[in-house]
Protein backbone atom coordinates (compact mmCIF):
# COMPACT_ATOMS: atom_id res chain seq x y z
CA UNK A 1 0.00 0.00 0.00
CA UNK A 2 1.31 3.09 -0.91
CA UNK A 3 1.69 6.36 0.89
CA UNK A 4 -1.26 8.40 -0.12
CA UNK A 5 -3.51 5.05 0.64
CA UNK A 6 -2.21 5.11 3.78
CA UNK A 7 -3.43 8.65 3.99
CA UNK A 8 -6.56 8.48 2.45
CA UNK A 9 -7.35 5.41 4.84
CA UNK A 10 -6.75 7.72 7.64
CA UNK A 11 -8.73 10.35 6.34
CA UNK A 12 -11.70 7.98 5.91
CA UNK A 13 -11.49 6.51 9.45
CA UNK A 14 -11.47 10.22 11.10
CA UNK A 15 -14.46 11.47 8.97
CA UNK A 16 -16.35 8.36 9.88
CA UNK A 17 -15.47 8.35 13.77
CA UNK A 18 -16.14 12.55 13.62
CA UNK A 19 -20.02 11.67 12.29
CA UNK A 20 -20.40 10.17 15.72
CA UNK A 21 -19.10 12.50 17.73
CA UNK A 22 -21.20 14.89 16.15
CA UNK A 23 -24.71 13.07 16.63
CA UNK A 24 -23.87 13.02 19.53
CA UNK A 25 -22.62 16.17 20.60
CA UNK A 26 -26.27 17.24 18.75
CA UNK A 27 -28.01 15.09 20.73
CA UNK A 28 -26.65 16.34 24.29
CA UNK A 29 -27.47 19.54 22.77
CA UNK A 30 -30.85 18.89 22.11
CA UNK A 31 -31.42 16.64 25.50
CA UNK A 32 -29.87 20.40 27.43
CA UNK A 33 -32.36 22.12 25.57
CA UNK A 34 -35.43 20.20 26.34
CA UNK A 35 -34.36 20.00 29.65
CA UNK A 36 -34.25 23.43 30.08
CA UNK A 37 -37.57 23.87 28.33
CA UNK A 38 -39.42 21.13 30.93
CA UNK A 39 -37.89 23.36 33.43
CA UNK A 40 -38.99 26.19 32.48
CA UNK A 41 -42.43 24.81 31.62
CA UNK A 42 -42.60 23.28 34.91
CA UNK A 43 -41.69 26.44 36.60
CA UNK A 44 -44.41 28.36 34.82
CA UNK A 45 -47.24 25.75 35.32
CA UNK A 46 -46.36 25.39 38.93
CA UNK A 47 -46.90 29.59 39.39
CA UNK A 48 -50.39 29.16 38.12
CA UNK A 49 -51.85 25.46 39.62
CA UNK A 50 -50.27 24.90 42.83
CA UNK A 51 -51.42 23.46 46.23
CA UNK A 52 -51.16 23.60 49.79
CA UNK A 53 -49.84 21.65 52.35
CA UNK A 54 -50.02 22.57 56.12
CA UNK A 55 -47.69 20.01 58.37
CA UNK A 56 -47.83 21.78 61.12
CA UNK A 57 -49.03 20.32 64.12
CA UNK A 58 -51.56 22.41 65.21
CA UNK A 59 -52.55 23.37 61.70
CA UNK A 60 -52.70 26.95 61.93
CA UNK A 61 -51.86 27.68 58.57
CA UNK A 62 -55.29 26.31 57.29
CA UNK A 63 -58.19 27.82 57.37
CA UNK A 64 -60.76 26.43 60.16
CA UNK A 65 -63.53 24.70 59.23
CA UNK A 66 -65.94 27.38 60.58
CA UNK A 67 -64.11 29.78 57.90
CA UNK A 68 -64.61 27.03 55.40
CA UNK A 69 -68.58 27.01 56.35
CA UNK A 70 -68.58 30.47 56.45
CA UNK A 71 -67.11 31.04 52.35
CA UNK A 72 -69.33 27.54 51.58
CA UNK A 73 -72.45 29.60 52.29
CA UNK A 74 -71.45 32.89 50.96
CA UNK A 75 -74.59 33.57 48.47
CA UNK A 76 -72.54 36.12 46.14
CA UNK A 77 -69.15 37.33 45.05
CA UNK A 78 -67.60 38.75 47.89
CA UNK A 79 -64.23 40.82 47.23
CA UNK A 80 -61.09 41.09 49.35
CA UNK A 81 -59.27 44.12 48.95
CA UNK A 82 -56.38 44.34 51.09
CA UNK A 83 -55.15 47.71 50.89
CA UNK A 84 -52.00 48.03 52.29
CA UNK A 85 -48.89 50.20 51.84
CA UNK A 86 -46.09 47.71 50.06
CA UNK A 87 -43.97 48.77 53.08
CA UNK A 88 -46.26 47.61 55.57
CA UNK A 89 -44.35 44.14 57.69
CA UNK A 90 -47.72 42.24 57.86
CA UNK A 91 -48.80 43.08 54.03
CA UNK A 92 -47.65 39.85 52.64
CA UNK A 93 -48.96 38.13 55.25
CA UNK A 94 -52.39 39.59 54.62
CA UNK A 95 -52.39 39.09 51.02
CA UNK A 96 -51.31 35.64 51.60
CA UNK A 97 -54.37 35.27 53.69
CA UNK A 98 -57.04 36.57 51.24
CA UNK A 99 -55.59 34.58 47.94
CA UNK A 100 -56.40 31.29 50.37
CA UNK A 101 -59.93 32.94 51.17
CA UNK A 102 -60.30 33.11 47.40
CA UNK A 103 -58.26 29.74 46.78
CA UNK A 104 -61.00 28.00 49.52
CA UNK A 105 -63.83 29.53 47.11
CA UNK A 106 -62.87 30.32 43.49
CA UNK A 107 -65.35 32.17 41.60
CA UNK A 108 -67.34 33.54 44.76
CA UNK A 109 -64.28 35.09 46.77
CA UNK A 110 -61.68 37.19 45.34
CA UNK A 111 -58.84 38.64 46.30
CA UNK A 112 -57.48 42.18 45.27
CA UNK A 113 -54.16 43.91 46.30
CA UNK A 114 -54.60 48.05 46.50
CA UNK A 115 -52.01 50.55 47.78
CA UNK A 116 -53.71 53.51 48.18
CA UNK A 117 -50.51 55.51 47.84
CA UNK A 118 -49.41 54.14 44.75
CA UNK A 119 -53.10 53.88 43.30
CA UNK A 120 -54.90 57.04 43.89
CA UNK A 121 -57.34 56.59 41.19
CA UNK A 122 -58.61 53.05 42.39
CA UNK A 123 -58.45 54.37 46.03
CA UNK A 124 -60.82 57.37 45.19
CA UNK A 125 -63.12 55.49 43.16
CA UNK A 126 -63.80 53.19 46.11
CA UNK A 127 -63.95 55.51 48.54
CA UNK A 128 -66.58 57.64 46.56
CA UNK A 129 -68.73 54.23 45.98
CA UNK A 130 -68.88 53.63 49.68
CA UNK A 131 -68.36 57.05 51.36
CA UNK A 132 -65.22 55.48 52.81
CA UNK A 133 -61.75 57.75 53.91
CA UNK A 134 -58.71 55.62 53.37
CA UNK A 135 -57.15 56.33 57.10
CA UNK A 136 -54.43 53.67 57.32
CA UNK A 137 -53.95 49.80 56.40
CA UNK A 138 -56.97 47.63 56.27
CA UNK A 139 -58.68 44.99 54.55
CA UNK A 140 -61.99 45.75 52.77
CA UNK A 141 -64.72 43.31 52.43
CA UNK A 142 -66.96 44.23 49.72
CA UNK A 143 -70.56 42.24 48.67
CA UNK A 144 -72.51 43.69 46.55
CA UNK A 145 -73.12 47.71 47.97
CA UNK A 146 -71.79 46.01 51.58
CA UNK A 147 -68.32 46.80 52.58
CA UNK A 148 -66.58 45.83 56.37
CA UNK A 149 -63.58 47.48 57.27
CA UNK A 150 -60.82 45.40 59.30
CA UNK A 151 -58.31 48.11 60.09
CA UNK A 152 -54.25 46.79 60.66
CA UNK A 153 -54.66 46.97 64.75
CA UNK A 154 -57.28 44.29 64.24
CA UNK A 155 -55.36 41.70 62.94
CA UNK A 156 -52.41 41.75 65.21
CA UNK A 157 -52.11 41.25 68.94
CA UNK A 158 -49.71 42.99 71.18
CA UNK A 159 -47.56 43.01 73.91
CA UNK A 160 -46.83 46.43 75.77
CA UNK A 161 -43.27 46.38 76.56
CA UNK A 162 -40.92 48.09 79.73
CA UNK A 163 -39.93 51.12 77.20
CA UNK A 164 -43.46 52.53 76.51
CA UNK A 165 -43.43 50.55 72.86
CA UNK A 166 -45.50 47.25 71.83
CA UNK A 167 -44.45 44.39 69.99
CA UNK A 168 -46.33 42.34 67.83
CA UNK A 169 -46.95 38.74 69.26
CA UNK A 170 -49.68 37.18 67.33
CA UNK A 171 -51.42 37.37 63.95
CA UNK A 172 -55.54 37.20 64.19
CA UNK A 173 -55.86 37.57 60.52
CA UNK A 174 -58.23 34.57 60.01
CA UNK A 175 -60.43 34.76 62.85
CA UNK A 176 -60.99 39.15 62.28
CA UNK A 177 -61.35 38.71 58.45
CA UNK A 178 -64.17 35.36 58.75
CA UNK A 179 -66.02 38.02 61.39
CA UNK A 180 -65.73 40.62 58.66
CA UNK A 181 -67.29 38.33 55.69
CA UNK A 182 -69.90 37.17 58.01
CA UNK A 183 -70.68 40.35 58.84
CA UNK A 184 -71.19 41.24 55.26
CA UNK A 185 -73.45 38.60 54.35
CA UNK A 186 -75.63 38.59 57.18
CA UNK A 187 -75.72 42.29 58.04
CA UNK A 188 -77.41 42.75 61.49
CA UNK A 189 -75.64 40.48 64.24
CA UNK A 190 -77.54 38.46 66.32
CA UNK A 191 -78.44 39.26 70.13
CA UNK A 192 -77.31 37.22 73.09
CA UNK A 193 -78.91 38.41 76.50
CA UNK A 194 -76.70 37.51 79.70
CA UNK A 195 -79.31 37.54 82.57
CA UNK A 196 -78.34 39.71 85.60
CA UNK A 197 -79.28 39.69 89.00
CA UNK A 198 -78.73 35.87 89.74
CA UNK A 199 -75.54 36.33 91.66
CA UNK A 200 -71.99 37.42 90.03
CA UNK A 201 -70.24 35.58 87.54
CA UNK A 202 -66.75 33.90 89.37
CA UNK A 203 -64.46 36.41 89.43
CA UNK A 204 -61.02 35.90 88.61
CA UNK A 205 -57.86 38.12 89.16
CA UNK A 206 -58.00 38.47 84.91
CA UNK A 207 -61.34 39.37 85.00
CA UNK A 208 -64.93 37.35 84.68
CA UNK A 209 -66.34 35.46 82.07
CA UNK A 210 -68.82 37.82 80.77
CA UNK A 211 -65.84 39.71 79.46
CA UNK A 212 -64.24 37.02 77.78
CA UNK A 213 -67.90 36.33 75.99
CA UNK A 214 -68.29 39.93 75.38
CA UNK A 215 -65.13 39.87 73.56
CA UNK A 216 -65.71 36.85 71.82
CA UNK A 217 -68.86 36.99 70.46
CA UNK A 218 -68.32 39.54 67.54
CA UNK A 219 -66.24 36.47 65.76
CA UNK A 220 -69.70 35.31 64.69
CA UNK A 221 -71.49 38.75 64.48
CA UNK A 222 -73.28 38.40 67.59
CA UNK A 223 -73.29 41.08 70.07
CA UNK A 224 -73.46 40.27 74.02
CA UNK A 225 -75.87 42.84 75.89
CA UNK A 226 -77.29 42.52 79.95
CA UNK A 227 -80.88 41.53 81.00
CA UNK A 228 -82.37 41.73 84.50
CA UNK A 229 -85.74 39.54 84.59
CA UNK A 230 -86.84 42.19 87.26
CA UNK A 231 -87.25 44.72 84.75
CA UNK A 232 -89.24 42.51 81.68
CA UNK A 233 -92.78 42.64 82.19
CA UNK A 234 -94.57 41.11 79.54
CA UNK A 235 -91.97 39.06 77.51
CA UNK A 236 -88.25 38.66 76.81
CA UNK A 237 -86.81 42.31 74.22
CA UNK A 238 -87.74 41.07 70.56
CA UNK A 239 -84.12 41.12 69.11
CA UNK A 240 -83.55 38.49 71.82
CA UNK A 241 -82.18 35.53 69.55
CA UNK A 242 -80.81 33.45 72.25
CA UNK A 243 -80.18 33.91 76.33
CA UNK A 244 -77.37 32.73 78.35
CA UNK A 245 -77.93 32.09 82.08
CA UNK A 246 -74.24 32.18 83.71
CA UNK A 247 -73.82 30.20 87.41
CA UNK A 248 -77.11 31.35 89.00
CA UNK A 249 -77.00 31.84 93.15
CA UNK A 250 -80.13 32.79 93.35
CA UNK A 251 -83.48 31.25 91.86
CA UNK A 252 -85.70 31.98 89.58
CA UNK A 253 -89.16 33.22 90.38
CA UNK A 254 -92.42 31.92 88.84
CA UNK A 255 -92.58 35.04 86.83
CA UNK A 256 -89.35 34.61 85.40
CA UNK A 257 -89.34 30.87 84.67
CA UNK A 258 -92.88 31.36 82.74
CA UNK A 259 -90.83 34.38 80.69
CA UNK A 260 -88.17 31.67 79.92
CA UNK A 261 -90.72 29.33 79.07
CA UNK A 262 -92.20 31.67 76.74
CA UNK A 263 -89.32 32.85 74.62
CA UNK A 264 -88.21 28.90 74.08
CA UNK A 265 -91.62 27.39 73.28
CA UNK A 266 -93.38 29.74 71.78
CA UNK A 267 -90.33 32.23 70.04
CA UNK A 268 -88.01 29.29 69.95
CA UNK A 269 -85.05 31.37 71.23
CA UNK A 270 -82.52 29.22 72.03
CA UNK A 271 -81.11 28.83 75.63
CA UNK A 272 -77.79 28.27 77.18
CA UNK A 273 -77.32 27.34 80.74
CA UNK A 274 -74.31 27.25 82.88
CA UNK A 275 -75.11 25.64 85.70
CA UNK A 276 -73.92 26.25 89.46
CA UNK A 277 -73.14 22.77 91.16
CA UNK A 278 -72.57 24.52 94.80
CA UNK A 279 -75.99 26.22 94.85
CA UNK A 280 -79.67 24.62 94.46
CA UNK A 281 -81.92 26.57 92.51
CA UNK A 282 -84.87 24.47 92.58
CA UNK A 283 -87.63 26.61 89.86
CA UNK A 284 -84.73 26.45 87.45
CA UNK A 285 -84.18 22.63 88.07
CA UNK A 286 -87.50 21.92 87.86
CA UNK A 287 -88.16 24.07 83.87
CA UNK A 288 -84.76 21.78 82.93
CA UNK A 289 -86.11 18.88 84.29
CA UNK A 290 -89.24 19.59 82.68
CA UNK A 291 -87.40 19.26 79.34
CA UNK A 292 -85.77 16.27 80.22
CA UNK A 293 -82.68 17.24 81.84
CA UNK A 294 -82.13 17.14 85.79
CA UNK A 295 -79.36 18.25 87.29
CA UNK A 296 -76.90 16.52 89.85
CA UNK A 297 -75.12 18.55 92.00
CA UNK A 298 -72.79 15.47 93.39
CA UNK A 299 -68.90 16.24 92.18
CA UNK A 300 -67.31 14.45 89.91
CA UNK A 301 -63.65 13.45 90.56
CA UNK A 302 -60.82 11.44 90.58
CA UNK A 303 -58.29 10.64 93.31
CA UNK A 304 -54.51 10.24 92.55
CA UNK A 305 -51.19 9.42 94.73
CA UNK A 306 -48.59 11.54 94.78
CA UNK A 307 -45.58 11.95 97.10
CA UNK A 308 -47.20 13.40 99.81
CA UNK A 309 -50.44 11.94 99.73
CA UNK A 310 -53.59 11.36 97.88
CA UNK A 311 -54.60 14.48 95.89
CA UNK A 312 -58.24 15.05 94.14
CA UNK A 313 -58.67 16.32 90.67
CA UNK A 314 -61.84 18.32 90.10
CA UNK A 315 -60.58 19.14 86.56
CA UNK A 316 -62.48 16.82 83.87
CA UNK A 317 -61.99 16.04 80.65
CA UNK A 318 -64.80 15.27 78.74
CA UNK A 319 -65.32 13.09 75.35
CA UNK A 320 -68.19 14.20 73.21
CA UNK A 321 -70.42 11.89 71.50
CA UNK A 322 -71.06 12.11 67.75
CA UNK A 323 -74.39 11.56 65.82
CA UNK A 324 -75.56 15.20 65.96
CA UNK A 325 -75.55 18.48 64.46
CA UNK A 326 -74.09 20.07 67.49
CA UNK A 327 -71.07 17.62 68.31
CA UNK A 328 -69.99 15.64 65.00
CA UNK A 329 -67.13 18.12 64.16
CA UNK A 330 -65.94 18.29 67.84
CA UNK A 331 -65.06 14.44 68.21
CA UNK A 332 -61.81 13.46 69.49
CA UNK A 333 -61.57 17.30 70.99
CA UNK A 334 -59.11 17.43 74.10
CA UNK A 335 -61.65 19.55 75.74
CA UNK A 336 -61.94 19.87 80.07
CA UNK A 337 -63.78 21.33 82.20
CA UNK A 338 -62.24 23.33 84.67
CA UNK A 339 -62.88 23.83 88.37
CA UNK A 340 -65.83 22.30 90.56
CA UNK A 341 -68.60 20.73 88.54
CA UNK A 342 -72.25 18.79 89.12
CA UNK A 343 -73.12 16.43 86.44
CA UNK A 344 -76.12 15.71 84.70
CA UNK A 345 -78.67 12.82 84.04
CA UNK A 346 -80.95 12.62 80.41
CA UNK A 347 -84.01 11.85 80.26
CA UNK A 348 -85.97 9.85 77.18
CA UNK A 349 -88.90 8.80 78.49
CA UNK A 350 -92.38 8.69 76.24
CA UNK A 351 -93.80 11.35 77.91
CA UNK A 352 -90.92 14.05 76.17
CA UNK A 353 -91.17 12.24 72.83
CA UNK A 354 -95.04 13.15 73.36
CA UNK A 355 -94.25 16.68 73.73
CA UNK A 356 -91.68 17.05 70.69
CA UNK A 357 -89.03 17.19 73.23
CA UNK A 358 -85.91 15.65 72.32
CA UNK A 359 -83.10 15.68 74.96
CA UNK A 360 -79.47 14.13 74.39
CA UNK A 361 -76.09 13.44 75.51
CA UNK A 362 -73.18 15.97 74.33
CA UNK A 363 -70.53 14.75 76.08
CA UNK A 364 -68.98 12.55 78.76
CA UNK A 365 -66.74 12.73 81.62
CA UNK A 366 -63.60 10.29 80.65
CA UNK A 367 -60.94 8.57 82.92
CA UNK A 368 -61.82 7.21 86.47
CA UNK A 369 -64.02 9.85 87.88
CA UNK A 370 -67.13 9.39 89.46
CA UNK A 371 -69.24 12.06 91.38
CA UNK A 372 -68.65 11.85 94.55
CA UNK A 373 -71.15 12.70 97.69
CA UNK A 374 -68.54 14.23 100.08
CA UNK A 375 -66.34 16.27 98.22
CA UNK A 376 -65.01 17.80 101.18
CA UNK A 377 -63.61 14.73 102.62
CA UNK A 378 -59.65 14.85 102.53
CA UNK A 379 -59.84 11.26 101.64
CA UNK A 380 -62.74 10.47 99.31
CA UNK A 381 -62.99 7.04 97.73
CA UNK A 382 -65.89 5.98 95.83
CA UNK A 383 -69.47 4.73 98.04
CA UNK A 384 -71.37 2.84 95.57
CA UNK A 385 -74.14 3.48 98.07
CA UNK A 386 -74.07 7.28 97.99
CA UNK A 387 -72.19 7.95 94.44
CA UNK A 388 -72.25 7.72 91.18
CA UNK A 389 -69.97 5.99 88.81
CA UNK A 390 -69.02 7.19 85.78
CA UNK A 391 -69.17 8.07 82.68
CA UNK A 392 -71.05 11.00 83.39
CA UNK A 393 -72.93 13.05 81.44
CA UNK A 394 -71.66 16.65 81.78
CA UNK A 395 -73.12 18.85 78.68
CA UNK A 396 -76.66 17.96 77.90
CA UNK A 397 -78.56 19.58 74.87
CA UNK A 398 -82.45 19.20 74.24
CA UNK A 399 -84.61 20.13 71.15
CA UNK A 400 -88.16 20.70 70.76
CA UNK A 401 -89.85 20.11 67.25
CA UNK A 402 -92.90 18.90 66.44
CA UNK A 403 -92.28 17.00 63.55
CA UNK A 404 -88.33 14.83 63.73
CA UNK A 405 -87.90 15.81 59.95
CA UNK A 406 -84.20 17.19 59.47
CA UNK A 407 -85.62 19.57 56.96
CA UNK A 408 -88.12 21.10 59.36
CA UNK A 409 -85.56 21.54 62.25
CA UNK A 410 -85.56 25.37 61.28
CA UNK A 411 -88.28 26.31 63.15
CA UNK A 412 -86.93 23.66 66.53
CA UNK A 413 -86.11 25.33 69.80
CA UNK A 414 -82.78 24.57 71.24
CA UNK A 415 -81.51 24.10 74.34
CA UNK A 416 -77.87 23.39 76.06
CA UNK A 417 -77.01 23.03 79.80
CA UNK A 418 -73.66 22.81 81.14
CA UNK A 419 -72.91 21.22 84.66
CA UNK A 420 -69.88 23.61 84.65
CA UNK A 421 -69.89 27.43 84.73
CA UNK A 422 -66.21 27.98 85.23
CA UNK A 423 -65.71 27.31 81.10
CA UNK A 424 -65.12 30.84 80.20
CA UNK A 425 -62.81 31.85 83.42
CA UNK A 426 -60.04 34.10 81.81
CA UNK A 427 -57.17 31.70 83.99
CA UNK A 428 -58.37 28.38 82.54
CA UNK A 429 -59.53 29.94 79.04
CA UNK A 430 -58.88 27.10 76.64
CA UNK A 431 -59.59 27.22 72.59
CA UNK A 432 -61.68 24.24 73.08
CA UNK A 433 -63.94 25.59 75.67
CA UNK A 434 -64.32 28.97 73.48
CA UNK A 435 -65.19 27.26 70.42
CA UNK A 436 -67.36 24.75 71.54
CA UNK A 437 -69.24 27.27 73.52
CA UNK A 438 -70.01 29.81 70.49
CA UNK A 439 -71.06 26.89 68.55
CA UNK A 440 -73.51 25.95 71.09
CA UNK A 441 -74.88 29.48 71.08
CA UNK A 442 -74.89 29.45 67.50
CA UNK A 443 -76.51 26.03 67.50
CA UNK A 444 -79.52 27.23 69.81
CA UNK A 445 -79.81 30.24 67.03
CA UNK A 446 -79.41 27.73 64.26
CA UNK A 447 -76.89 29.23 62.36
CA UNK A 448 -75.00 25.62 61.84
CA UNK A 449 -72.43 27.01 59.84
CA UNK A 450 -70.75 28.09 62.50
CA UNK A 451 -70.69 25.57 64.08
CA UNK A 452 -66.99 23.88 64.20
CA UNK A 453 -63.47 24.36 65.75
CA UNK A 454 -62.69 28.12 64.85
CA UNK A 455 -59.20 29.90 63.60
CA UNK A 456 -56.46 29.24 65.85
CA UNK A 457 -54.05 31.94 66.68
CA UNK A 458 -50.22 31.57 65.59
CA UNK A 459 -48.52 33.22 67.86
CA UNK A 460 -44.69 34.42 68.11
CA UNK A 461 -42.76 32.83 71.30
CA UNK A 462 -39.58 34.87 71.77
CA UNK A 463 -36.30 32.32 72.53
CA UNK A 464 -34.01 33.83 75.59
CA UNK A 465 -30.88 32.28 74.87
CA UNK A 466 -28.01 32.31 77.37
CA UNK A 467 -24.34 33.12 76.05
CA UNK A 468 -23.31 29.41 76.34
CA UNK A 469 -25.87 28.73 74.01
CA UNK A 470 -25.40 31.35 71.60
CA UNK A 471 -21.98 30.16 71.07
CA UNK A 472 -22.60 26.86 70.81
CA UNK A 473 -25.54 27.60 68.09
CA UNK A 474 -22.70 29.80 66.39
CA UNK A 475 -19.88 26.85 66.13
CA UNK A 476 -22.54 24.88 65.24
CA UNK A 477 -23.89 26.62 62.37
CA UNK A 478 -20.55 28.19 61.48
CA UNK A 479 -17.57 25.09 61.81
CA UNK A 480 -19.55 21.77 62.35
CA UNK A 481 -22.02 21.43 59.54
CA UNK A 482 -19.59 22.78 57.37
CA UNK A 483 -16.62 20.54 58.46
CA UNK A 484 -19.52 17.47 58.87
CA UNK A 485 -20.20 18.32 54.58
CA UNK A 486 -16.54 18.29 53.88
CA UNK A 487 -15.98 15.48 55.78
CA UNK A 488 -18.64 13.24 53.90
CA UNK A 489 -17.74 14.75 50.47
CA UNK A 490 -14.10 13.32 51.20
CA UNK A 491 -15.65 10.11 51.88
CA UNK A 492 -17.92 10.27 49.00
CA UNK A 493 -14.52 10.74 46.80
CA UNK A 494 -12.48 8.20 48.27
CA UNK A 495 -14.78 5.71 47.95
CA UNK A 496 -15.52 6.43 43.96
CA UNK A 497 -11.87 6.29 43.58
CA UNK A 498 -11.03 3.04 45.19
């Protein structure tokens, strides 16, 4: 073979080993560019359709299920403007609050971003349609020629501090917003009567109970407001849509218990009752036994051993039972009640079925209580002679209607007696106790969409940390993860290489 074969050979074999290299060089190119396209794709799609997920423990970063009930029912678009300055430090928590209103109801709720300062035009044209002035931040709920204001102070809770200052602590976004929207759609709240003149409400060093009530009721536009029996003559005040009797000492006259009888048969108000367990009040007794609830005044307890002796619990928690309106979304609640307690017994004889009287369990006392005769005794144990055993019954609920259709329970009167009125103390406050309480009022007022666990509250928790610690955090953060990544990269290495 001559020379130039030789080099033509050669020739051949690079061109035909190059054609390779340069598929495949395309083909990497192409692969990088598709890549980068699905990225970008994926990117873009994932702005637009995205969901949620809240691991949290307490789940405060969904919205409750009253809030859910609440946008379920809304009957027309409802609009959430949040108009906030951009520099505002709670703005994009806001916003990020009304897109999930909107997200939790697409097509009904919407959610609008408006900085008055940067938006005059907008700003003017909605405060001419509603006669509003633009003061500071807020949210705006608008339906229909309805708007609700929640200014910025309403959304936040605060802590006064040593210098004269406050600090934020606690975001109430969720529960101030749902009060606005409900407030929107229904318009006028609803009326709760506390009735005076029985004896005080326990006092506490933080305050009593009515407070906490008065303060909590405007979550489900409702309005708290006093009545003394003494000064009703004919009948209970016609915006009356429910009445809340709160630890009576002293009991009810004829007079009043006909007025009570009244406004639940014939208006079908709706009835609360926290019951005293020190304190008889035999006319009262008799109008709940009348409707199938009596009331035991016996306390239920437990007894445990500690290190210096036997030591009763008057605390109880209580388990309520499912198969109702009222208590299907509260089962497996860690709900107690707190303090002293009685304990009721239900009634389901013919006679009440007769009457369109339908009384019923709520919940239980759990654990190894029983209500014990001699509380006072520094060593109780359980008399099966003079006790009772337990479970007990300790929230009882009774409705009268006089046909058991579900769709004609509209018109039912509603009734719900605690053997506990220590629930709304200010010291033993527990989320539990506040929402299961409003949703009892709401239930005797039959609103059932709100009943349900309400918003929770996230709350910031400031971390003191000593100097120790703060160094320790600092090597941590700043030599040992580092050195712990090199370390296992090395490792990673040697191990490819051997």
């Amino acid at each position: 073979m001559t020379k130039g074969d030789k080099e033509q050979t050669g020739s051949t074999a690079a061109e035909k080993s190059a054609a390779p290299d340069a598929r495949a060089s395309l083909h990497g190119a192409v692969q990088m560019l598709l890549a980068v396209v699905v990225f970008l794709l994926f990117n873009i799609l994932s702005c637009t359709n995205y969901m949620q997920r809240d691991f949290s423990g307490t789940r405060i970063f969904t919205l409750s299920p009253v809030t859910e009930q609440v946008l379920g029912s809304l009957p027309e678009e409802t609009r959430i403007v949040v108009a906030f300055a951009t520099d505002s430090p709670v703005r994009d928590q806001v916003w990020r609050l009304a897109r999930t209103y909107a997200d939790a109801r697409p097509g009904i709720v919407r959610a609008e971003e408006l900085d008055p300062l940067r938006h005059p035009d907008a700003a003017r044209a909605l405060a001419r349609q509603f006669d509003h002035v633009f003061r500071g931040n807020a949210v705006l709920v608008i339906q229909g020629e309805h708007l609700q204001v929640v200014p910025e102070s309403a959304l936040e809770i605060r802590r006064d501090l040593p210098t004269g200052e406050s600090e934020v602590i606690g975001f109430t976004g969720e529960e101030a917003l749902t009060a606005a929207v409900l407030r929107v759609a229904e318009g006028k709240p609803r009326v709760v009567y506390l009735i005076t003149g029985k004896g005080p409400w326990p006092t506490t060093i933080q305050g009593t109970g009515a407070e906490v009530l008065r303060s909590i009721l405007p979550r489900t536009n409702a309005v708290l407001r006093e009545l003394s029996l003494d000064d009703v003559e004919e009948g209970l005040p016609e915006d009356a849509d429910a009445i809340l009797i709160a630890n009576p000492r002293y009991d009810f006259s004829g007079r009043e218990i006909r007025l009570l009888r009244d406004f639940w048969e014939q208006r079908k108000g709706g009835i609360t009752v926290l019951v005293n367990p020190d304190v008889p009040t035999p006319n009262l007794d008799a109008f709940l036994r009348f409707h199938g609830i009596r009331v035991d005044r016996r306390t239920p307890m437990r007894v445990e051993t500690t290190p210096t002796g036997p030591r009763k619990v008057m605390e109880v928690p209580i388990r309520f039972l499912g198969g109702g309106a009222l208590t299907d979304r509260f089962i497996n609640t860690d709900a107690r009640l707190p303090g002293t307690s009685g304990f009721l017994e239900v009634d389901t004889g013919d006679d009440l079925r007769s009457r369109g009287l339908r009384p019923f369990a709520v919940a239980l006392s759990e654990g190894p209580y029983w209500a014990e005769s001699r509380p006072h005794d520094p060593r109780p144990e359980f008399d099966p002679v003079e006790d009772v055993p337990g479970p007990l019954v300790m929230i009882a609920g009774v409705e009268r209607s006089a046909i058991d259709d579900e769709r004609l329970r509209l018109s039912a009167a509603r009734m719900v007696v605690y053997a506990n009125p220590h629930i709304l103390d200010p010291h033993t406050l527990s989320q539990e106790n506040v929402d299961f309480l409003l949703s009892a009022l709401n239930w005797t007022m039959d609103r059932r969409d709100l009943i349900g666990i309400g918003p929770r509250q996230p709350v910031q928790y400031r971390l003191t940390l000593t100097e120790p610690q703060r160094r320790l955090i600092h090597y941590v953060a700043l030599l040992l993860l580092p050195l712990a990544a090199l370390i296992t990269a090395w490792l990673v290495h040697m191990r490819r290489r051997a």
